[in-house]
C-alpha atoms as a PDB file:
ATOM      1  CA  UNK A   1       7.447  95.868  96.688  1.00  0.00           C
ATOM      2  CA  UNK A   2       4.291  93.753  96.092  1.00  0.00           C
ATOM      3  CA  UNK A   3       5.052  91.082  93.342  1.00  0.00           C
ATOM      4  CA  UNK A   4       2.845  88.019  92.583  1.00  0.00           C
ATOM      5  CA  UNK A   5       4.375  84.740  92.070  1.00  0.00           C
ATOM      6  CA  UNK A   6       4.200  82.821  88.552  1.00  0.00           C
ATOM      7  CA  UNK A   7       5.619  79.713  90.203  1.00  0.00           C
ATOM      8  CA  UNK A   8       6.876  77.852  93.155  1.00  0.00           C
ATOM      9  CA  UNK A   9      10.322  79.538  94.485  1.00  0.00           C
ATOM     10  CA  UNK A  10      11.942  77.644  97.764  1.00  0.00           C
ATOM     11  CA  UNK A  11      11.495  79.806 100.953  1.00  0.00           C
ATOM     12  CA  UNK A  12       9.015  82.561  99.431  1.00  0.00           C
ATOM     13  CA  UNK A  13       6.178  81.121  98.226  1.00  0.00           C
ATOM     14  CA  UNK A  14       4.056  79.419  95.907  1.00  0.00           C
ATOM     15  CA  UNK A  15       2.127  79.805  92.871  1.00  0.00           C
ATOM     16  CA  UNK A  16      -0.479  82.875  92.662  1.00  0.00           C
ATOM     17  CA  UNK A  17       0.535  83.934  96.337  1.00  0.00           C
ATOM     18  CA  UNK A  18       1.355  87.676  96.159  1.00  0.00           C
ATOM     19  CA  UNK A  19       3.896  88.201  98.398  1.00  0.00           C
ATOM     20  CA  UNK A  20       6.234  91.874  99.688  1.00  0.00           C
ATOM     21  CA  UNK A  21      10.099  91.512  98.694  1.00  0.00           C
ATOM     22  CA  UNK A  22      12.837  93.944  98.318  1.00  0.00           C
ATOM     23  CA  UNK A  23      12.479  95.725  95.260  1.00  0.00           C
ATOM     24  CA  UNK A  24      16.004  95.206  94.274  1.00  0.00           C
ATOM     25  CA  UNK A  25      15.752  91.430  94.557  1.00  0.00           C
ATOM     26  CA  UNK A  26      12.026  91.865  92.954  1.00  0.00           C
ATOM     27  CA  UNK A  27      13.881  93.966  89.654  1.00  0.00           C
ATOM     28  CA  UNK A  28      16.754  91.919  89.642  1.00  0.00           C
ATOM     29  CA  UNK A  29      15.810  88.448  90.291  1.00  0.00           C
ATOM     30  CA  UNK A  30      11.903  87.537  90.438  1.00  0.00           C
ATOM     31  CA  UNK A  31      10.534  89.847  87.452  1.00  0.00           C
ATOM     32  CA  UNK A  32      13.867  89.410  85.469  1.00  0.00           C
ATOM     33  CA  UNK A  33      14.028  85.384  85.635  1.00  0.00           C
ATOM     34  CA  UNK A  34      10.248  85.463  85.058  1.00  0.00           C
ATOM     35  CA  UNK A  35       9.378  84.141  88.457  1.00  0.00           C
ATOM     36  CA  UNK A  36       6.920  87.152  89.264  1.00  0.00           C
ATOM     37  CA  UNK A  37       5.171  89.988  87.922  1.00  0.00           C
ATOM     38  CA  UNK A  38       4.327  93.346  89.849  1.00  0.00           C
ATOM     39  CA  UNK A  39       1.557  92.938  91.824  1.00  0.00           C
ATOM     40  CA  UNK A  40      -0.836  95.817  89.563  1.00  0.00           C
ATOM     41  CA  UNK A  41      -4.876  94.829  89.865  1.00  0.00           C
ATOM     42  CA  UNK A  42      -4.364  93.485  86.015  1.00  0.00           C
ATOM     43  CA  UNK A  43      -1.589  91.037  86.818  1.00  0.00           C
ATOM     44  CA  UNK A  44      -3.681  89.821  89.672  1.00  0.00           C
ATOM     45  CA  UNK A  45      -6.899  89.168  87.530  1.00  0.00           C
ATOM     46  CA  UNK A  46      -4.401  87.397  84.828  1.00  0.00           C
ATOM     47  CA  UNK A  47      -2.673  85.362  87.192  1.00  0.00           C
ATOM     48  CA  UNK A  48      -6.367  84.596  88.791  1.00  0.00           C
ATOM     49  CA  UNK A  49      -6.915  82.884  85.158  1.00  0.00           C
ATOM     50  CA  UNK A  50      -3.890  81.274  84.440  1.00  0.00           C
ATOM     51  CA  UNK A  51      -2.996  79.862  87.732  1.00  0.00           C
ATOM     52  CA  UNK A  52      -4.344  76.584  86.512  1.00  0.00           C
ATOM     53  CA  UNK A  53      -2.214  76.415  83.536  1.00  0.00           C
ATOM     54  CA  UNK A  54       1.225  77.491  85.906  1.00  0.00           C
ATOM     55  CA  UNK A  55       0.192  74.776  88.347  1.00  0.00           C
ATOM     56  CA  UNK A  56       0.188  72.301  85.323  1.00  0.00           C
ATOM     57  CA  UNK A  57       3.979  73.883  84.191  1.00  0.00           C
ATOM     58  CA  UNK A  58       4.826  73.307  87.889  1.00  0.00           C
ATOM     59  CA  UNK A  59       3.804  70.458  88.358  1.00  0.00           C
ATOM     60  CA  UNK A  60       5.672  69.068  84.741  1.00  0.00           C
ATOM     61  CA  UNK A  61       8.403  70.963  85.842  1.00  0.00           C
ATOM     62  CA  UNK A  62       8.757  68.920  89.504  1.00  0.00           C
ATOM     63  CA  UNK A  63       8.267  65.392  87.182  1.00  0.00           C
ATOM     64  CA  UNK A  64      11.327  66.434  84.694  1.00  0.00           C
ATOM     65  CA  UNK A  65      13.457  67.136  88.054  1.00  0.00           C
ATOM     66  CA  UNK A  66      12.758  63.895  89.793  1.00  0.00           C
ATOM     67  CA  UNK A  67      13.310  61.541  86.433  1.00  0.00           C
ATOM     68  CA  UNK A  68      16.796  63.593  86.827  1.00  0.00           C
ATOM     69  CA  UNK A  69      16.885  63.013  89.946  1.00  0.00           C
ATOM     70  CA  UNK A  70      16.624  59.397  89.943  1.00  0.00           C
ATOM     71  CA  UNK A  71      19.402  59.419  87.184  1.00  0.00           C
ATOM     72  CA  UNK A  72      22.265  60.882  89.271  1.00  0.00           C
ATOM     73  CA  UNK A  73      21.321  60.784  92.926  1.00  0.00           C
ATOM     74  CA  UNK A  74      24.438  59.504  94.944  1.00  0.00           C
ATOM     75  CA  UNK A  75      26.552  59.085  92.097  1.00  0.00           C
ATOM     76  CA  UNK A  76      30.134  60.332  91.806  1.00  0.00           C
ATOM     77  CA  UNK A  77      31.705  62.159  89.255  1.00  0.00           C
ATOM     78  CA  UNK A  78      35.366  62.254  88.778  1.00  0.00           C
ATOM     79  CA  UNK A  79      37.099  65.541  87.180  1.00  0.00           C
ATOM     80  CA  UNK A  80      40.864  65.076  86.561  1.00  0.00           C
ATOM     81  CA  UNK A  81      42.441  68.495  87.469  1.00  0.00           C
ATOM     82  CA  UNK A  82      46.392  69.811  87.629  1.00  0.00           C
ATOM     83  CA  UNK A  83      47.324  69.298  90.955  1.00  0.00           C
ATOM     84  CA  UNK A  84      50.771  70.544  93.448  1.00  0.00           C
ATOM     85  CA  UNK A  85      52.183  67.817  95.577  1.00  0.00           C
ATOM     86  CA  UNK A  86      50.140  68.932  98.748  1.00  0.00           C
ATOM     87  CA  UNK A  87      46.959  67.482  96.857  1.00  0.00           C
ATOM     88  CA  UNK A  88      45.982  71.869  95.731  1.00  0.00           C
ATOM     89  CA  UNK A  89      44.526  72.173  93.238  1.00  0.00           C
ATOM     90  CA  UNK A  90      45.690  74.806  90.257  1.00  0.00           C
ATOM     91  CA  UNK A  91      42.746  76.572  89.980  1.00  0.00           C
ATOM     92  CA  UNK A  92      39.239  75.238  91.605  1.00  0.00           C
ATOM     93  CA  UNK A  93      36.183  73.200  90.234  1.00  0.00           C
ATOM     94  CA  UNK A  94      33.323  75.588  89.468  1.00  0.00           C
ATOM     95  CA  UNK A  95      29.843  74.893  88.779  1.00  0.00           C
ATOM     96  CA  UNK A  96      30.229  75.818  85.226  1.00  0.00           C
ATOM     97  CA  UNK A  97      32.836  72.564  84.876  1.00  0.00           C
ATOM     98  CA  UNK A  98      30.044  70.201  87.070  1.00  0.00           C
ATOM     99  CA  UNK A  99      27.585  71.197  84.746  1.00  0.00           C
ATOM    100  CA  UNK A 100      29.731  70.001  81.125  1.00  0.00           C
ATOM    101  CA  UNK A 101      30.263  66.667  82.961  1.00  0.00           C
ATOM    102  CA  UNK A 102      26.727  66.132  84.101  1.00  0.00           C
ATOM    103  CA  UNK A 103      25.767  66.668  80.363  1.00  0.00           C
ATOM    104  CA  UNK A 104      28.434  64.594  78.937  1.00  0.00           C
ATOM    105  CA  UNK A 105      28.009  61.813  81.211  1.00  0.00           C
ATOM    106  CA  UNK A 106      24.571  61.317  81.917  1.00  0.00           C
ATOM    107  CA  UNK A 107      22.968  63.666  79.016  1.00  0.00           C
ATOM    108  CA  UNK A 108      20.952  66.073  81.716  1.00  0.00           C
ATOM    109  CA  UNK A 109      21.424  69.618  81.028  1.00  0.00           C
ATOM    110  CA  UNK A 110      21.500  71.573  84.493  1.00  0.00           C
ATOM    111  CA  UNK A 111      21.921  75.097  84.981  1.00  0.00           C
ATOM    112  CA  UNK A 112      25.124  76.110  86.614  1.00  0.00           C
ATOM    113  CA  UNK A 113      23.296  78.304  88.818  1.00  0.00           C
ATOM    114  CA  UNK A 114      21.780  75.586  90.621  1.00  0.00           C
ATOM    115  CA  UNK A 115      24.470  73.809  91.191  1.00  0.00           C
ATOM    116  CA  UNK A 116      25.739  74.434  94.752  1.00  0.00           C
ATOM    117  CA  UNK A 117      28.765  72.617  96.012  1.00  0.00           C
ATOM    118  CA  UNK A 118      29.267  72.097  99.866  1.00  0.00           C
ATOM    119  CA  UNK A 119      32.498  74.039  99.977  1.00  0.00           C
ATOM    120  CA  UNK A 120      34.647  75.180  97.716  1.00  0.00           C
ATOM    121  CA  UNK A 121      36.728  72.036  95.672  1.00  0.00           C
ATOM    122  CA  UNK A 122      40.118  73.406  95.773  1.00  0.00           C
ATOM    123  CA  UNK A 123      41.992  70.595  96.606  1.00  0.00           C
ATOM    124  CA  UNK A 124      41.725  66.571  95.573  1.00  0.00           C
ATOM    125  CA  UNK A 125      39.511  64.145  97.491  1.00  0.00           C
ATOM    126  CA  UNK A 126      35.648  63.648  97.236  1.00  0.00           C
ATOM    127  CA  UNK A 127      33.305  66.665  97.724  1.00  0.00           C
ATOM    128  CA  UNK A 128      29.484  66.705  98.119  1.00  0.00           C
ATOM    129  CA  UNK A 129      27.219  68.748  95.884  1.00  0.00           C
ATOM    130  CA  UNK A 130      23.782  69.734  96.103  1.00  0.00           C
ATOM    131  CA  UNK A 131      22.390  70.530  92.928  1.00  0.00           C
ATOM    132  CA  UNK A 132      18.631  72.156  93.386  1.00  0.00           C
ATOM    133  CA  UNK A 133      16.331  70.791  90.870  1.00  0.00           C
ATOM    134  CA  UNK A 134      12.996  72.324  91.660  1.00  0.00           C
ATOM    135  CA  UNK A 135      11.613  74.466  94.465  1.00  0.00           C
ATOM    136  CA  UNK A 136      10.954  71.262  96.077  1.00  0.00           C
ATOM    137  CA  UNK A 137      13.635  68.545  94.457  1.00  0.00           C
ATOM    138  CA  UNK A 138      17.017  68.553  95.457  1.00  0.00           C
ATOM    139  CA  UNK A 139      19.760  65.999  94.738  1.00  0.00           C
ATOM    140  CA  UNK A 140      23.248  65.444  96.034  1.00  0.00           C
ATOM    141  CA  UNK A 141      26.083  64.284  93.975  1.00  0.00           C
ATOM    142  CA  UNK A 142      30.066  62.895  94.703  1.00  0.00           C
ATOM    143  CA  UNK A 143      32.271  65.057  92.698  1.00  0.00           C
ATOM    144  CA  UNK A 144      35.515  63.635  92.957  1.00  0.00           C
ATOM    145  CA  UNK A 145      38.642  65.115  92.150  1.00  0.00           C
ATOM    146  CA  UNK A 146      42.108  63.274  91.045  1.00  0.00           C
ATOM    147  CA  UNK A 147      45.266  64.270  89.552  1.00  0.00           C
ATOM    148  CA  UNK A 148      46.265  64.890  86.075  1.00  0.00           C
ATOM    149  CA  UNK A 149      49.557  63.757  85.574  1.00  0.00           C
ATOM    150  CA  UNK A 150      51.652  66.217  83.226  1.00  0.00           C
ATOM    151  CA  UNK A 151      53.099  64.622  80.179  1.00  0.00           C
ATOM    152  CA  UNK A 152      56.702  65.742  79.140  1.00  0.00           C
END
């Protein structure tokens, strides 16, 4: 399926480029999260005359992400968490929970979605996390985990 691009998106394209994807990731994914449009010989005149005003989104877009960048590159994060006495945790850390900490601790709102931790945090220790910022900003975080000791 033929869909044309209404910003930058990390390994398929850029801007205006009209570019042949699966239709179910076209449906589900580009044309849902308003990334594309079908590629019809309307959309491509429109995009023709908006493309400035994208590139100018874009390109505010990519500024926002690198001021957050600069805010939490390399830092680390501690989340206290139930744990066994073989360091397990009860449960794991999702993105969901490394998103509510960003935002209380630094004030930047990120989309869990974007969030992508190395591998899973399941246990306690210090885990990298890659958090995706723009099509062409990425940052890496320390999210580390500790015990919670149970009061009784």
């Amino acid at each position: 399926m033929k869909v044309i691009l209404l910003e930058n998106v990390r390994k398929i394209g850029s801007i205006g480029e009209i570019i042949d994807v699966k239709r179910g990731f076209a449906r589900n994914f580009l044309i849902s999260k308003k990334k594309a449009l079908f590629a019809s010989k309307k959309n491509i005149k429109e995009v023709e005359k908006i493309k400035q005003e994208l590139s100018k989104k874009d390109l505010d877009k990519k500024k926002e992400a690198k001021l957050i960048h600069e805010k939490i590159k390399n830092k680390t994060f501690e989340i206290k968490k139930l744990s066994t006495e073989n360091n397990e945790l009860y449960g794991s850390v999702k993105p969901t929970e490394i998103s509510k900490i960003l935002d209380e601790k630094e004030q930047v709102k990120i989309n869990p979605s974007l969030i992508q931790p190395s591998k899973e945090i399941k246990s306690l220790g210090n885990f990298e996390v890659i958090i995706n910022l723009h099509s062409e900003v990425q940052t890496q975080i320390v999210i580390k985990t500790v015990s919670q000791e149970e009061t009784k």
